[in-house]
Protein backbone atom coordinates (compact mmCIF):
# COMPACT_ATOMS: atom_id res chain seq x y z
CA UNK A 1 80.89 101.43 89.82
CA UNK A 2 80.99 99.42 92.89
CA UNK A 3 78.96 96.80 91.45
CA UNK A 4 81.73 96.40 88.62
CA UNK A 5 84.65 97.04 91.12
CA UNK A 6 83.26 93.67 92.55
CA UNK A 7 84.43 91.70 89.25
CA UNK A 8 87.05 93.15 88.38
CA UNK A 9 89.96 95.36 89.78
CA UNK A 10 90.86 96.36 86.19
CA UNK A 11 88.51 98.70 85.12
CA UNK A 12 89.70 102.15 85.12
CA UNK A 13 87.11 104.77 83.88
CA UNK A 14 87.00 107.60 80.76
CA UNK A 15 85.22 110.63 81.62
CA UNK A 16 84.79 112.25 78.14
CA UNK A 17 83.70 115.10 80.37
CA UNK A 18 87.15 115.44 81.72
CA UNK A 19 89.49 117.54 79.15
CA UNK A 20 92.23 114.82 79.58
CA UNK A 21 90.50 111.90 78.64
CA UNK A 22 88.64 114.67 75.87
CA UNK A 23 92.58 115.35 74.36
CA UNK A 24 93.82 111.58 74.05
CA UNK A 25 90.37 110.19 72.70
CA UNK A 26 90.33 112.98 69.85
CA UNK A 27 94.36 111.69 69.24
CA UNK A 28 92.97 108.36 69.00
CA UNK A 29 90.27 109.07 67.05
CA UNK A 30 92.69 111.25 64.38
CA UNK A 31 95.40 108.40 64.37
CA UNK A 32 92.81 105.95 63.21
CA UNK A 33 91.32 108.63 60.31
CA UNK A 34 95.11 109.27 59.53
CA UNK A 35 95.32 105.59 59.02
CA UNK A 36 92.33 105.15 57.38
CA UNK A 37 93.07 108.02 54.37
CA UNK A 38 96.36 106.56 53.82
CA UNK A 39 95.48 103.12 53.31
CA UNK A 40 92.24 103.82 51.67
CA UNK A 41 94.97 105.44 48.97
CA UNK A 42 97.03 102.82 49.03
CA UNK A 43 94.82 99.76 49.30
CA UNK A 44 91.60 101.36 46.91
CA UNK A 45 88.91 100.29 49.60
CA UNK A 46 87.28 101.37 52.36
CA UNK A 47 86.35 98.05 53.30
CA UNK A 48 90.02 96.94 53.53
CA UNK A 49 91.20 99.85 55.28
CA UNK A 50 88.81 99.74 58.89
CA UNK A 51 90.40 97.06 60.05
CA UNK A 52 93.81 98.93 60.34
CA UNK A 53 92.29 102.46 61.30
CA UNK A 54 90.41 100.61 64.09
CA UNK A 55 93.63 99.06 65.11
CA UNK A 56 95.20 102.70 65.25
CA UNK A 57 93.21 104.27 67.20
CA UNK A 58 92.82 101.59 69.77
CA UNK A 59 96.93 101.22 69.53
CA UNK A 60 97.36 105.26 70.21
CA UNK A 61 94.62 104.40 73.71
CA UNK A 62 96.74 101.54 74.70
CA UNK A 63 99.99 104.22 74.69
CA UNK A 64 98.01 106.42 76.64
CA UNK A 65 96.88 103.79 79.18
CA UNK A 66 100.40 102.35 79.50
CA UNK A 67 101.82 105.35 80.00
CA UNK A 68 99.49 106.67 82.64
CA UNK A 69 100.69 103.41 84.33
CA UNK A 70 104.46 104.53 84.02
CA UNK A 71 104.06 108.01 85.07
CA UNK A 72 100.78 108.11 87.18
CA UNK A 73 101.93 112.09 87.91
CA UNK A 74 102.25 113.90 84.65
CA UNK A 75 99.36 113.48 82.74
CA UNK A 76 100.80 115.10 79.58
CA UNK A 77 103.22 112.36 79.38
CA UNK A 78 100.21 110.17 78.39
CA UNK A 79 99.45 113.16 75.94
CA UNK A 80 102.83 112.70 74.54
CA UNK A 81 102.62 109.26 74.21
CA UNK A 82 99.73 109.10 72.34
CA UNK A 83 100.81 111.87 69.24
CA UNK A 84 103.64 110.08 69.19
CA UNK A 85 101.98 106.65 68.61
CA UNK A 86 100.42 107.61 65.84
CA UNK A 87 103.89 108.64 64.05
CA UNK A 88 105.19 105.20 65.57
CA UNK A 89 101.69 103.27 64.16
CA UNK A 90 102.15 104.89 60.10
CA UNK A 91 106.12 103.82 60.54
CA UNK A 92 106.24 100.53 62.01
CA UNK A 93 102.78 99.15 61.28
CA UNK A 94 99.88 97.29 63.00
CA UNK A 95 100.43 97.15 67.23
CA UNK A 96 99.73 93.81 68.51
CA UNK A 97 96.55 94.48 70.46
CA UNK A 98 96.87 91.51 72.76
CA UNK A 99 100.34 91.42 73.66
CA UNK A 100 100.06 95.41 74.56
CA UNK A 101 96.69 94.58 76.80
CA UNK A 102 98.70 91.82 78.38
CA UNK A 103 101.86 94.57 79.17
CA UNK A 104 99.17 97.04 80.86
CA UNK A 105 97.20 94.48 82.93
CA UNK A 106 101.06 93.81 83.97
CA UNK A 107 101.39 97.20 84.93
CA UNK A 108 97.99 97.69 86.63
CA UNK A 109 98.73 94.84 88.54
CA UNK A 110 102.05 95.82 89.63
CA UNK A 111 101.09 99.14 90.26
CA UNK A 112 97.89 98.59 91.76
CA UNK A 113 97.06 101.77 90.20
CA UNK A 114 92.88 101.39 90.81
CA UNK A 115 93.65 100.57 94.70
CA UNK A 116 92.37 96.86 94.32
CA UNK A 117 93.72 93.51 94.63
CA UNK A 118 92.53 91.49 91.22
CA UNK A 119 89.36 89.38 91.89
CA UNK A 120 88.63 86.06 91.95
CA UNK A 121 86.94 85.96 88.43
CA UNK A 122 89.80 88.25 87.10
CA UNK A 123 92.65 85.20 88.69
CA UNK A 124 90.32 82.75 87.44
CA UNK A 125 88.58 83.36 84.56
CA UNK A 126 88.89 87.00 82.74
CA UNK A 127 92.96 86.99 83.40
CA UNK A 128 93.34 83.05 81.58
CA UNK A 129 90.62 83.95 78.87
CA UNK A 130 92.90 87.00 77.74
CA UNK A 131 95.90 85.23 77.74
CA UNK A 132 94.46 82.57 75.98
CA UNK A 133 93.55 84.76 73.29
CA UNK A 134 96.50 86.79 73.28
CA UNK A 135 98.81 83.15 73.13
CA UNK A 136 97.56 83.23 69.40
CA UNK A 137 100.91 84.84 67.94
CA UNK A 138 104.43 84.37 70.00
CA UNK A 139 104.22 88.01 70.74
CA UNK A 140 101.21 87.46 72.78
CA UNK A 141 102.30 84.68 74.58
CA UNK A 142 105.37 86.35 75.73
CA UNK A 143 103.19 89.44 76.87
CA UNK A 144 101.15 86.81 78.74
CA UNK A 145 104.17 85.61 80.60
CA UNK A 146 104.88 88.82 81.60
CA UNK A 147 101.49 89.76 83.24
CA UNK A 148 101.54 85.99 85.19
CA UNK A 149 105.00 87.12 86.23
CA UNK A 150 103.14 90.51 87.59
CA UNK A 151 100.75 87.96 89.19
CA UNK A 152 103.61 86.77 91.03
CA UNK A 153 105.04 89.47 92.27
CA UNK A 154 102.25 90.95 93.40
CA UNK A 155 102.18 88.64 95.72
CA UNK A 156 105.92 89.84 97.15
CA UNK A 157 105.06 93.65 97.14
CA UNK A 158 103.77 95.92 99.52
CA UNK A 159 100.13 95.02 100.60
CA UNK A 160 100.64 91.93 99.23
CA UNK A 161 98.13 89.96 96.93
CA UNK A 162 96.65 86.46 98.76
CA UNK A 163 98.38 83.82 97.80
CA UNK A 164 95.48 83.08 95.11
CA UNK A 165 97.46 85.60 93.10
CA UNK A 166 100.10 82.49 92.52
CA UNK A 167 97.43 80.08 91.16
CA UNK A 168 96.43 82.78 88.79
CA UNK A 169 99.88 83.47 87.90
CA UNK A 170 100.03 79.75 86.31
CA UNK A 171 96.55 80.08 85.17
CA UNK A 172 97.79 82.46 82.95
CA UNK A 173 100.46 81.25 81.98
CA UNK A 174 99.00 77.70 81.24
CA UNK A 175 96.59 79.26 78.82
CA UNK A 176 98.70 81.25 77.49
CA UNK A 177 101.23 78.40 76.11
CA UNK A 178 98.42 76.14 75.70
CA UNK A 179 97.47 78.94 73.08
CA UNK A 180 100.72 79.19 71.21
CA UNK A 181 101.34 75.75 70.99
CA UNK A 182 97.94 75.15 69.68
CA UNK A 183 98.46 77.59 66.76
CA UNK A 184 101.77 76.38 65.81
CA UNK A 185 102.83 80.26 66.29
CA UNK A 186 106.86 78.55 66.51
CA UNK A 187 106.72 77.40 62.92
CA UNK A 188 107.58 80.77 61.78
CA UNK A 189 111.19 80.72 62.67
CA UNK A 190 112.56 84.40 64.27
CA UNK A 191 112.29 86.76 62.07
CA UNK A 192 114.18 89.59 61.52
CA UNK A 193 113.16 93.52 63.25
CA UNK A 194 113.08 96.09 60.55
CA UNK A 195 114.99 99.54 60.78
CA UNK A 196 112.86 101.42 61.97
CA UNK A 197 110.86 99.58 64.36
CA UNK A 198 114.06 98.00 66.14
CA UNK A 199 115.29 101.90 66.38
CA UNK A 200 112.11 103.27 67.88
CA UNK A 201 112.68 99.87 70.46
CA UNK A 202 116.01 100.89 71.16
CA UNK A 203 115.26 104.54 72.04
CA UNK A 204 112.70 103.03 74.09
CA UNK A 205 115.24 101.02 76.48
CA UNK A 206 117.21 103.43 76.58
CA UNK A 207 114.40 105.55 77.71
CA UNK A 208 113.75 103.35 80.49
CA UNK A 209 117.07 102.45 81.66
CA UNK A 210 117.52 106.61 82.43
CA UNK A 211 114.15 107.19 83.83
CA UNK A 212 113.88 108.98 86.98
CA UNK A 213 112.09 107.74 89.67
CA UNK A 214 110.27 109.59 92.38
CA UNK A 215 107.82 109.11 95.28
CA UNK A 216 104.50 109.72 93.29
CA UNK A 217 101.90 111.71 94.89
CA UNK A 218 98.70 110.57 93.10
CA UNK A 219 96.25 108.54 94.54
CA UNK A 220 94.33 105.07 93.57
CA UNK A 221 91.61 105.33 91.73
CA UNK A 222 88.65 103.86 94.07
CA UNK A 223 90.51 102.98 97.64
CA UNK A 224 92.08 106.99 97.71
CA UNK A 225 95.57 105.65 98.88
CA UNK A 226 98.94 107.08 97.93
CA UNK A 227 100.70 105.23 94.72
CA UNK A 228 103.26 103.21 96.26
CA UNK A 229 107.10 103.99 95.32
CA UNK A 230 107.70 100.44 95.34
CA UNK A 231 105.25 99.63 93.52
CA UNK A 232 105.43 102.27 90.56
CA UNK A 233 109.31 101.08 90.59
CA UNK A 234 108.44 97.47 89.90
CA UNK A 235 105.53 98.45 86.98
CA UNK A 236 108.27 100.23 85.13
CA UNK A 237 111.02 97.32 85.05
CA UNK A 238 108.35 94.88 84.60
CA UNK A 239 107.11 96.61 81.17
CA UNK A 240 111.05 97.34 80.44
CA UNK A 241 112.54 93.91 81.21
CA UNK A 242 109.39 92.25 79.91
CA UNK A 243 109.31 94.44 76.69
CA UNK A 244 112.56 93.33 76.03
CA UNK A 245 112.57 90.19 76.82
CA UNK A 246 108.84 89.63 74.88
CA UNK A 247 110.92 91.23 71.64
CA UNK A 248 113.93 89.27 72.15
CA UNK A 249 112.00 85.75 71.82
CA UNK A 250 109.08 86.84 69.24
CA UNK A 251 111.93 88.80 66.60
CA UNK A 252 110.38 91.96 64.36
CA UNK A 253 106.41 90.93 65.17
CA UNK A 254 107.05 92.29 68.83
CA UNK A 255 109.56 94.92 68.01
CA UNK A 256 106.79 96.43 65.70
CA UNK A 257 104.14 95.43 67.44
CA UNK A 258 104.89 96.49 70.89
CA UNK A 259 105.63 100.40 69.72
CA UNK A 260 102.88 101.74 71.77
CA UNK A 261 105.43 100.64 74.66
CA UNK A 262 108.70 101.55 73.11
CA UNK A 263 107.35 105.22 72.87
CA UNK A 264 105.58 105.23 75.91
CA UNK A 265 109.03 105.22 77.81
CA UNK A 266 110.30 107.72 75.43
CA UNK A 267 107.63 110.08 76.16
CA UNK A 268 107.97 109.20 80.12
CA UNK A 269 111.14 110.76 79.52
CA UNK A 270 111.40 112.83 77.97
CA UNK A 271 108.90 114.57 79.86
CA UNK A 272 111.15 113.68 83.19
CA UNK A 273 114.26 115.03 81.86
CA UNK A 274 112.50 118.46 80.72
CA UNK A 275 113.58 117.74 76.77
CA UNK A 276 110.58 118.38 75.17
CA UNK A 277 107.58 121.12 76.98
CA UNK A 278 104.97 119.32 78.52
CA UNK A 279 101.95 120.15 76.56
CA UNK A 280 97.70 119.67 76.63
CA UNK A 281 95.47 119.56 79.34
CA UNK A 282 97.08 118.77 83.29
């Protein structure tokens, strides 16, 4: 681990020996069957249907992971998350995979939730490459944006980042619109959220905006410091204001495709505000 800790600060490990990681990989795993026997039905082919169970089950992870990031203390928030991303996934569609790594690489950033500053190949080379790729679709590039905003900032929080961290920033950032402007992702016009999707977004502000904070009392993954209140604080607007903000530019593509993120914040809480029993392994 300390060999990999050395090129990247990112990496945050799954014990499948740990009943935690054992719940939300078996949700994960039965979000992208679910997916897979209903559009087997519908589409007649196996063939044609992996591609969306795949992107299930790695959309019902990325709720887990996100949430973890917004409520580092309750672990059955995550658990929450995740059963309820796979409702979100059958009702609003396909998650945009890049644009919801983009938001958690935000959030570990901000959060610092592994204990370590990012690297010089993650500022330089692993952070540009993803946002390059996820600058494909409007959605992404927005998402991008947001994570070389968390670059940023890091540099402005407590234990602040080096001042690399701003070079990176517009690293990312370059890439990112040198993406979308290479794809001609504007062309589309703004199209219009559906129902459902900009509901499940709504409840998901809303969420956020009556969060409770508190002084969290885990630790960081590899360095064994305290989780910063600051810090935690920031992660959560960041993801909120940059959710938004992400769906307000991109139109019904984020709206739908940014779920995982929408109910992530719903589960946080509630969870927080005791409206639903916490449930599955602590």
């Amino acid at each position: 681990m300390r060999r990999l800790t050395s090129i990247t600060a990112f990496a945050r490990t799954i014990d499948p020996r740990l009943r935690t990681h054992q719940f939300h990989l078996a949700v994960a795993v039965f979000g992208g069957l679910l997916v897979l026997a209903v559009d087997v039905d519908r589409l007649g082919s196996i063939t044609m249907a992996l591609n969306p169970a795949v992107n299930a089950g790695v959309t019902v992870f990325l709720a887990w992971a996100i949430t973890r990031e917004i409520d580092p203390d309750e672990v059955r928030t995550a658990h929450l998350a995740a059963v309820l991303a796979v409702a979100g996934r059958l009702l609003t569609g396909p998650g945009n995979l890049a644009g919801l790594i983009m938001l958690l690489l935000a959030a570990r950033v901000t959060l610092r939730s592994t204990g370590l500053q990012p690297t010089l190949l993650d500022g330089f080379v692993f952070l540009p490459a993803a946002a390059f790729f996820a600058g494909r679709t409007v959605t992404g590039w927005m998402a991008a944006l947001v994570l070389a905003y968390a670059l940023a900032r890091d540099h402005r929080l407590p234990d602040p980042a080096p001042a690399r961290s701003l070079v990176a920033a517009f690293l990312v950032s370059a890439a990112a619109s040198g993406s979308v402007i290479a794809a001609g992702a504007f062309g589309s016009g703004w199209p219009v959220p559906e129902p459902v999707p900009l509901i499940l977004m709504a409840v998901g502000v809303i969420s956020g905006l009556v969060l409770p904070g508190y002084l969290p009392m885990s630790k960081t993954d590899y360095t064994g410091e305290m989780l910063d209140y600051l810090r935690l604080r920031s992660a959560r607007w960041t993801l909120l204001v940059g959710g938004t903000v992400t769906a307000l530019v991109a139109g019904g593509p984020a709206v739908a495709g940014l779920s995982a993120l929408w109910l992530g914040l719903t589960a946080a809480t509630l969870i927080a505000r005791k409206l639903v029993p916490a449930f599955g392994p602590a």
